[in-house]
Protein backbone atom coordinates (compact mmCIF):
# COMPACT_ATOMS: atom_id res chain seq x y z
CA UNK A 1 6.56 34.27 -20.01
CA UNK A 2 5.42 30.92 -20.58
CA UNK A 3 4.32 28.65 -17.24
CA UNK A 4 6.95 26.00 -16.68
CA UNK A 5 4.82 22.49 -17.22
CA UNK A 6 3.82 20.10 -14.78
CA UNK A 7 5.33 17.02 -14.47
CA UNK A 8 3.75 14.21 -14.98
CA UNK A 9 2.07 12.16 -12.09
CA UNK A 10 3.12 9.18 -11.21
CA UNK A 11 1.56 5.99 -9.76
CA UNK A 12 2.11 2.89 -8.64
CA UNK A 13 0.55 -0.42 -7.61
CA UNK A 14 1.78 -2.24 -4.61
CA UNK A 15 0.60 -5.92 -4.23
CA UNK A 16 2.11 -8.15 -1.47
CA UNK A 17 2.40 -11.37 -3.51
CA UNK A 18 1.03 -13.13 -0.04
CA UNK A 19 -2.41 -14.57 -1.36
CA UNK A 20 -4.36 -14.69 -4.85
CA UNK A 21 -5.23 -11.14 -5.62
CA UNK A 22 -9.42 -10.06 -5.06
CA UNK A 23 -12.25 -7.82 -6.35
CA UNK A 24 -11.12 -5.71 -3.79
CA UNK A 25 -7.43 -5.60 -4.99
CA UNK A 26 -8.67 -5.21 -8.61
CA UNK A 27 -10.82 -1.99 -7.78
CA UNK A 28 -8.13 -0.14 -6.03
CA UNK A 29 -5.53 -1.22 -8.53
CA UNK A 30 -7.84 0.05 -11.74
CA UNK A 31 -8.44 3.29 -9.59
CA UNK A 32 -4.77 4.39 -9.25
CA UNK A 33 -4.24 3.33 -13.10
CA UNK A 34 -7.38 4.97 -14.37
CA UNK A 35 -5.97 7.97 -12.14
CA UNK A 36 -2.73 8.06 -13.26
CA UNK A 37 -2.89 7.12 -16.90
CA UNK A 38 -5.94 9.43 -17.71
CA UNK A 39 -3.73 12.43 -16.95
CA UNK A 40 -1.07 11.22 -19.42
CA UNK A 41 1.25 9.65 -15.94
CA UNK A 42 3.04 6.79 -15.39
CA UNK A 43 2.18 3.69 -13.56
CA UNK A 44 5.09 1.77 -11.20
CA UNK A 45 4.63 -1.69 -10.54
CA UNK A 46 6.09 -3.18 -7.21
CA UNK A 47 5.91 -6.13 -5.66
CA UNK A 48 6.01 -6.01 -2.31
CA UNK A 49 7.95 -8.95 -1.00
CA UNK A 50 9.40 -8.38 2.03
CA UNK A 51 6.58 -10.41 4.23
CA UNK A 52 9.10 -13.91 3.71
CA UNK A 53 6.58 -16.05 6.06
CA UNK A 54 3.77 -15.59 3.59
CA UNK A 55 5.27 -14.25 0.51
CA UNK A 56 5.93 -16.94 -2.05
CA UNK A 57 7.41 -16.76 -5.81
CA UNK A 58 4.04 -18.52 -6.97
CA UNK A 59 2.05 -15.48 -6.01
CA UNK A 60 5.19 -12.98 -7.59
CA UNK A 61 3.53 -14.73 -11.11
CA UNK A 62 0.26 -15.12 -10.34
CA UNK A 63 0.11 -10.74 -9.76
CA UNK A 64 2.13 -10.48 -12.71
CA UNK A 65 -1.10 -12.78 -14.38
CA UNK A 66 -3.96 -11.18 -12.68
CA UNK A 67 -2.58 -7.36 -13.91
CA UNK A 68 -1.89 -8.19 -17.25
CA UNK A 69 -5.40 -10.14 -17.09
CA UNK A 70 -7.00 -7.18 -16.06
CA UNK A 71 -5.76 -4.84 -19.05
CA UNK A 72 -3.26 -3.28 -17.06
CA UNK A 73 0.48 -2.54 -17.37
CA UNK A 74 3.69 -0.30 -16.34
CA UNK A 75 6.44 1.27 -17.15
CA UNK A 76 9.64 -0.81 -17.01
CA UNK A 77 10.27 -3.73 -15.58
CA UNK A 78 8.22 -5.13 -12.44
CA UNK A 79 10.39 -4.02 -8.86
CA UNK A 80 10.60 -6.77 -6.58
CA UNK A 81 10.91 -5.03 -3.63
CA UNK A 82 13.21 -7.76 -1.56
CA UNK A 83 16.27 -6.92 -3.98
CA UNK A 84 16.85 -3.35 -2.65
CA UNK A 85 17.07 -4.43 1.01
CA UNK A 86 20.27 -3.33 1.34
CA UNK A 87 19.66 0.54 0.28
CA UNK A 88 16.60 0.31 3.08
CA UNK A 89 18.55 -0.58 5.73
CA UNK A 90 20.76 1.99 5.10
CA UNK A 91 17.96 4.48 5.26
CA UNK A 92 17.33 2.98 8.45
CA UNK A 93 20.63 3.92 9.76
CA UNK A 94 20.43 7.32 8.62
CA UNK A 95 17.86 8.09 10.88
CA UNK A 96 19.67 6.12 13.83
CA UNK A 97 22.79 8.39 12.44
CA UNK A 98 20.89 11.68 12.63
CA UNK A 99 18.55 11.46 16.26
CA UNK A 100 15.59 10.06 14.49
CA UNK A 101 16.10 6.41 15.93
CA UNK A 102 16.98 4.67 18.42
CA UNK A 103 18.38 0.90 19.55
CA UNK A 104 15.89 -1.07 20.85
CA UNK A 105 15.43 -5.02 22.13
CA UNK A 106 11.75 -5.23 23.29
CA UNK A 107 8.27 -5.43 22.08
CA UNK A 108 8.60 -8.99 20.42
CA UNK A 109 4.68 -8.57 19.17
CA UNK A 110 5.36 -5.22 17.53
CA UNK A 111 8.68 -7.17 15.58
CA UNK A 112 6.56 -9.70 14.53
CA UNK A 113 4.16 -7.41 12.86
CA UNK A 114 5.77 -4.77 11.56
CA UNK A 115 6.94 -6.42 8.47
CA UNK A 116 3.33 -6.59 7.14
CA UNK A 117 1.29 -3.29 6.03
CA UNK A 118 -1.40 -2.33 8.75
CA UNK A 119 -4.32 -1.46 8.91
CA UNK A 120 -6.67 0.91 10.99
CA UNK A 121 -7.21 0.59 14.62
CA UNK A 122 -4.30 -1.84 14.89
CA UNK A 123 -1.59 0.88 16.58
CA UNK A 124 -2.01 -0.44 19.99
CA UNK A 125 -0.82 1.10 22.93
CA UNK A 126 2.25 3.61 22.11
CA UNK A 127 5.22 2.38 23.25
CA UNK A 128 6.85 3.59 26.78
CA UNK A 129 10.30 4.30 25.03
CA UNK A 130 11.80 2.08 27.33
CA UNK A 131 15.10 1.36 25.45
CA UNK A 132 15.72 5.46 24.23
CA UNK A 133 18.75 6.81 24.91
CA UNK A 134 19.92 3.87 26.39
CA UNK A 135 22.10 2.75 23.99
CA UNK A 136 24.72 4.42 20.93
CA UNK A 137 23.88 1.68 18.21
CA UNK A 138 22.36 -1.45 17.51
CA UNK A 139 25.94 -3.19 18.57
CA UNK A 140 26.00 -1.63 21.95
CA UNK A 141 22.60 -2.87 22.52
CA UNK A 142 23.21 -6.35 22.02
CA UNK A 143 26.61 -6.88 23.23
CA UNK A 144 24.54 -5.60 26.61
CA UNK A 145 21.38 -7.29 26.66
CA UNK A 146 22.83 -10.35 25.13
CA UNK A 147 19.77 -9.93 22.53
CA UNK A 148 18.92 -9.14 19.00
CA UNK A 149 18.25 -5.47 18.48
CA UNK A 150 16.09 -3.68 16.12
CA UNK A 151 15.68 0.28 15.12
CA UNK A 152 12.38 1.93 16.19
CA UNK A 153 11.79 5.87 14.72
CA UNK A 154 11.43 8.70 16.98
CA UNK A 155 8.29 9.89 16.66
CA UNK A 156 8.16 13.87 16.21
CA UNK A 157 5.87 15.56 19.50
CA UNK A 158 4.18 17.24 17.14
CA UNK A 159 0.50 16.77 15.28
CA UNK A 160 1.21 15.42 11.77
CA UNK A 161 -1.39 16.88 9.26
CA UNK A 162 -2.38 16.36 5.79
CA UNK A 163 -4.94 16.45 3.56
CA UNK A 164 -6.01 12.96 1.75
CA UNK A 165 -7.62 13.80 -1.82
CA UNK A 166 -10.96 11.50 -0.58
CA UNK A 167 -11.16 11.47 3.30
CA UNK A 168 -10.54 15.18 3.62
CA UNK A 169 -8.07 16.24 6.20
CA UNK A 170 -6.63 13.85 9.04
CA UNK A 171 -4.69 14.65 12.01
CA UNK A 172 -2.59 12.60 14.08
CA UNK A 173 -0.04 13.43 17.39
CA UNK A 174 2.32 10.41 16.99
CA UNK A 175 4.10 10.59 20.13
CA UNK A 176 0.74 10.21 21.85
CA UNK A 177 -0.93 7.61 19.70
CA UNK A 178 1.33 5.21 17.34
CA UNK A 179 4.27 6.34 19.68
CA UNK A 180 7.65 4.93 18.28
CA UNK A 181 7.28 2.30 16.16
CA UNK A 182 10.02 0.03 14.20
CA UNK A 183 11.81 0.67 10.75
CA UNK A 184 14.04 -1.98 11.52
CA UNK A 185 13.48 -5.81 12.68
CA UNK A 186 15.57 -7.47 14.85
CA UNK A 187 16.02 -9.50 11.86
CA UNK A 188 17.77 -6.92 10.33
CA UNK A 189 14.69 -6.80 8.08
CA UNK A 190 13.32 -3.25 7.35
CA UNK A 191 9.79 -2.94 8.61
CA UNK A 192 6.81 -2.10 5.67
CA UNK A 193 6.28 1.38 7.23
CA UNK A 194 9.80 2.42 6.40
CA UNK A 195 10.21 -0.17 2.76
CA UNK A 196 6.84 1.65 1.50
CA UNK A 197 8.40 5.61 2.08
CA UNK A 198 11.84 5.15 0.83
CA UNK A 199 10.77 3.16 -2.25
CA UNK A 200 7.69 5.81 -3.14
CA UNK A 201 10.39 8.12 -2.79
CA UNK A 202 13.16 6.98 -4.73
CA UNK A 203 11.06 5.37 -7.46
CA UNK A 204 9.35 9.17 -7.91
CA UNK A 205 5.74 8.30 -7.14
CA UNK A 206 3.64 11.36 -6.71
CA UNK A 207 0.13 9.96 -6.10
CA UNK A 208 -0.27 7.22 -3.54
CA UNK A 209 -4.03 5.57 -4.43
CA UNK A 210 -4.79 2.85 -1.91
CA UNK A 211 -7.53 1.41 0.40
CA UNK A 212 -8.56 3.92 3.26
CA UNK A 213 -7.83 0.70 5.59
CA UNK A 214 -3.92 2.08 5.38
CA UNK A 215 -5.03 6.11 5.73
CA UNK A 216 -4.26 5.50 9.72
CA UNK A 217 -0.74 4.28 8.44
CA UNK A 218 -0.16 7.81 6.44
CA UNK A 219 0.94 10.14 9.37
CA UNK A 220 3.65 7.61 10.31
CA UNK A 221 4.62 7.56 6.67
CA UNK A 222 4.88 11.70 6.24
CA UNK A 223 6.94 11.65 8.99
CA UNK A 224 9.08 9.56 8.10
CA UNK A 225 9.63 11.06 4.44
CA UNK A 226 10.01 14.45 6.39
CA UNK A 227 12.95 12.84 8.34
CA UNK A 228 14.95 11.49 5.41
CA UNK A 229 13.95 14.97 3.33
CA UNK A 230 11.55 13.35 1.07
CA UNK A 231 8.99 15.25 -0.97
CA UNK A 232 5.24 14.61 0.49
CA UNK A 233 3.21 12.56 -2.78
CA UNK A 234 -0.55 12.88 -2.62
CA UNK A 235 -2.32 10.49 -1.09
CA UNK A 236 -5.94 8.84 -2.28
CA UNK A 237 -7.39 6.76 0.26
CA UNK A 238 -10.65 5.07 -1.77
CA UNK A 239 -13.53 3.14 -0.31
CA UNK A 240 -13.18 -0.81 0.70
CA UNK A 241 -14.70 -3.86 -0.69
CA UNK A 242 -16.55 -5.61 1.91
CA UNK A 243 -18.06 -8.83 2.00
CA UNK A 244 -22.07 -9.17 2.37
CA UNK A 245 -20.88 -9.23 6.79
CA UNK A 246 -19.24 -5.86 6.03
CA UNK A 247 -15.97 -7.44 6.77
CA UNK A 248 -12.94 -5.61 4.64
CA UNK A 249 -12.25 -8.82 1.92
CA UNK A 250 -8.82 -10.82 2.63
CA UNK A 251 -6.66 -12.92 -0.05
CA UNK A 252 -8.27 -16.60 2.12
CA UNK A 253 -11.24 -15.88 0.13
CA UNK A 254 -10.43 -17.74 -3.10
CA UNK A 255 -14.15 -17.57 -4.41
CA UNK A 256 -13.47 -14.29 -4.77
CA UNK A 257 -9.99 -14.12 -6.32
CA UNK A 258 -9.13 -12.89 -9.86
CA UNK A 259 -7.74 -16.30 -10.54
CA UNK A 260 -11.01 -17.98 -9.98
CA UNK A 261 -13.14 -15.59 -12.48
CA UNK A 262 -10.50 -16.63 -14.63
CA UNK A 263 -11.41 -20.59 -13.92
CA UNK A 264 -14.85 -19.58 -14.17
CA UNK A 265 -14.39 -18.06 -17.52
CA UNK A 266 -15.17 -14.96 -16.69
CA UNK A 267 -14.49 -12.06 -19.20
CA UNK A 268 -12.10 -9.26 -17.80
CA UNK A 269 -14.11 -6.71 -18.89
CA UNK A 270 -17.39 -7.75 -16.77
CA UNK A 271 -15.13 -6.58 -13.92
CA UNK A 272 -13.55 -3.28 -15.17
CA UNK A 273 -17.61 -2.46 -15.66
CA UNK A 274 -18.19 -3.59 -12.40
CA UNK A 275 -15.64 -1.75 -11.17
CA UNK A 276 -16.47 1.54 -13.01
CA UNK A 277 -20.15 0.74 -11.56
CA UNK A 278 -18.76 0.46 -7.52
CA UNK A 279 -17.53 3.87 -8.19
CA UNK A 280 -20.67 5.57 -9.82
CA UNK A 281 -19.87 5.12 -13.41
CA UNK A 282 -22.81 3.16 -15.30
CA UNK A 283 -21.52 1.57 -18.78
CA UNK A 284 -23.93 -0.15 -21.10
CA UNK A 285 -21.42 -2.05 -22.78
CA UNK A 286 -18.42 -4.53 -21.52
CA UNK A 287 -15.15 -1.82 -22.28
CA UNK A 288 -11.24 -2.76 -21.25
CA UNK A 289 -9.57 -1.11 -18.75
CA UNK A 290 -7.70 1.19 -21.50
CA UNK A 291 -11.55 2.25 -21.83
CA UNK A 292 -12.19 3.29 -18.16
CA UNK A 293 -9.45 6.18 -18.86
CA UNK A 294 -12.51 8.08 -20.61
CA UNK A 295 -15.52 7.62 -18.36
CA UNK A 296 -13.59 7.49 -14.59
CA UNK A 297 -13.02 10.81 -12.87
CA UNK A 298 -11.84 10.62 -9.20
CA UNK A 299 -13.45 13.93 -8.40
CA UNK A 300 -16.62 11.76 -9.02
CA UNK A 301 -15.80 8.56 -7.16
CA UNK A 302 -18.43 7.11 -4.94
CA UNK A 303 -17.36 7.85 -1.46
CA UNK A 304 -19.31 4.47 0.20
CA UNK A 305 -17.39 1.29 0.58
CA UNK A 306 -18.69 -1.03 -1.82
CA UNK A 307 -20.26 -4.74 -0.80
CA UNK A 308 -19.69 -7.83 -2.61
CA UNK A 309 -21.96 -10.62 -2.79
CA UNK A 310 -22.53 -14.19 -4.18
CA UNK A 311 -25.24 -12.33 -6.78
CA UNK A 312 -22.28 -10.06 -7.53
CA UNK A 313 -19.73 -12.80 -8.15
CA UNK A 314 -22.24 -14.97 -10.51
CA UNK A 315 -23.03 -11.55 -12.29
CA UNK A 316 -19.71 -11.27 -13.01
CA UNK A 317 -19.23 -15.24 -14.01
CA UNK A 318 -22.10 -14.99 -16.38
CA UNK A 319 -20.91 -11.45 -18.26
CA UNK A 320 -18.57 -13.93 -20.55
CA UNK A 321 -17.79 -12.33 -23.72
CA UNK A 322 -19.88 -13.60 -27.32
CA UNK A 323 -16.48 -12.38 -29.36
């Protein structure tokens, strides 16, 4: 009897269009392309919006132009992740609906930050539960308090495990750590923890390739899919790009920025070798990211984060091509 095939993988790449994308954004985003597209998959492209104090329409182009830039594409058209707000919300009431969330109106701090993607050691203390049980829906709790109420998950008293393809295996007891955190603002704005599950979910990604900043973000993540009945998709957590201070690289850094080797005249192809090099791959000729699909193996990526310098940034400034 013949074995039934399996399906393709599928990827994505997740940008917040909050800042000119950076080495460090280009690195991840040709690992979970090379990944994908090496092993025949498909690659979803979604911009993740929902950040409205620092996402801006100029940056929605500008990833579109660094991407496409970099010798990258997708499949289909380019999800903007702020037009299916309404089908996330609702997600968020279906856990309110089944016992998996609860009302709450406190924790201003938390609300403000739980729009943008975390990253590790930024949990803080778990929170005391102090508004569970107390009220039936968000309605209840506002016509009472007289404030604006938001939906925080339940997390499960259990140990969430899993095993990340590059870190090895991580453990995490939510209740006692990351405690219950939002899904939904007070806003009415879904939170990124709970935008970044349903939307892997429903858009069929399989593989999950990021920076191992969010791996502390993951068991929050599985437990939520679990709740909603979600298949579990692989998850890749790959080495940062730090600056020469060892600090993890952040979109203020315009020197840095795709859109400045692109000033510079830079040749997209000095970076895809540069890239291929931060991960152990030594080319002795500039190749396209199409290229990469033949020499990158993530069974073989470097597991060291990878440090960018001013030497590194004129290296790749002065690798313009002779065509």
């Amino acid at each position: 009897m013949m074995a039934t095939p399996s399906p393709s993988p599928v990827g994505r790449l997740a940008p917040s269009p909050t800042g000119d994308l950076h080495l460090g954004h280009a690195r991840s985003f040709l690992i979970a392309w090379w990944h994908a597209r090496s092993r025949g998959g498909r690659i979803v492209l979604r911009l993740e919006d929902l950040d409205g104090e620092r996402a801006a329409p100029k940056y929605l182009d500008g990833v579109r132009r660094d991407l496409t830039w970099l010798g990258l594409d997708w499949d289909g058209p380019a999800y903007v992740q702020s037009t299916g707000l309404r089908r996330l919300v609702e997600k968020a009431h279906e856990l309110a609906a089944s016992g998996n969330a609860y009302a709450c109106v406190c924790s201003r701090k938390e609300v403000q930050n739980a729009l943008s993607a975390p990253h590790a050691h930024e949990h803080g203390p778990p929170y005391p539960r102090t508004c569970a049980g107390k009220y039936p829906n968000l309605e209840a709790a506002e016509l009472q308090t007289g404030k604006p109420a938001g939906l925080r998950f339940r997390s499960p008293d259990v140990v969430v495990e899993f095993a990340d393809e590059i870190c090895g295996s991580f453990t995490e007891h939510l209740a006692q750590t990351a405690g219950d955190f939002l899904i939904l603002r007070r806003d009415k704005l879904p939170a990124y923890q709970l935008a970044v599950v349903v939307d892997d979910a429903e858009q069929g990604v399989t593989e999950v390739v990021r920076g191992d900043d969010l791996l502390a973000s993951t068991p929050r993540q599985i437990a939520l899919g679990r709740a909603l009945g979600y298949r579990q998709p692989s998850y890749f957590h790959v080495p940062l790009v730090l600056d020469a201070e060892g600090k993890r690289l952040a979109k203020r850094e315009h020197s840095l920025s795709l859109a400045r080797l692109r000033e510079l005249g830079a040749d997209p192809r000095s970076v895809v070798v540069w890239a291929l090099a931060s991960c152990g791959f030594a080319v002795d000729e500039r190749v396209t990211a199409a290229d990469g699909c033949n020499i990158f193996s993530m069974e073989r990526l470097k597991r060291e984060p990878v440090i960018v310098t001013e030497n590194s940034l004129t290296s790749l400034v002065l690798r313009r091509s002779t065509d």
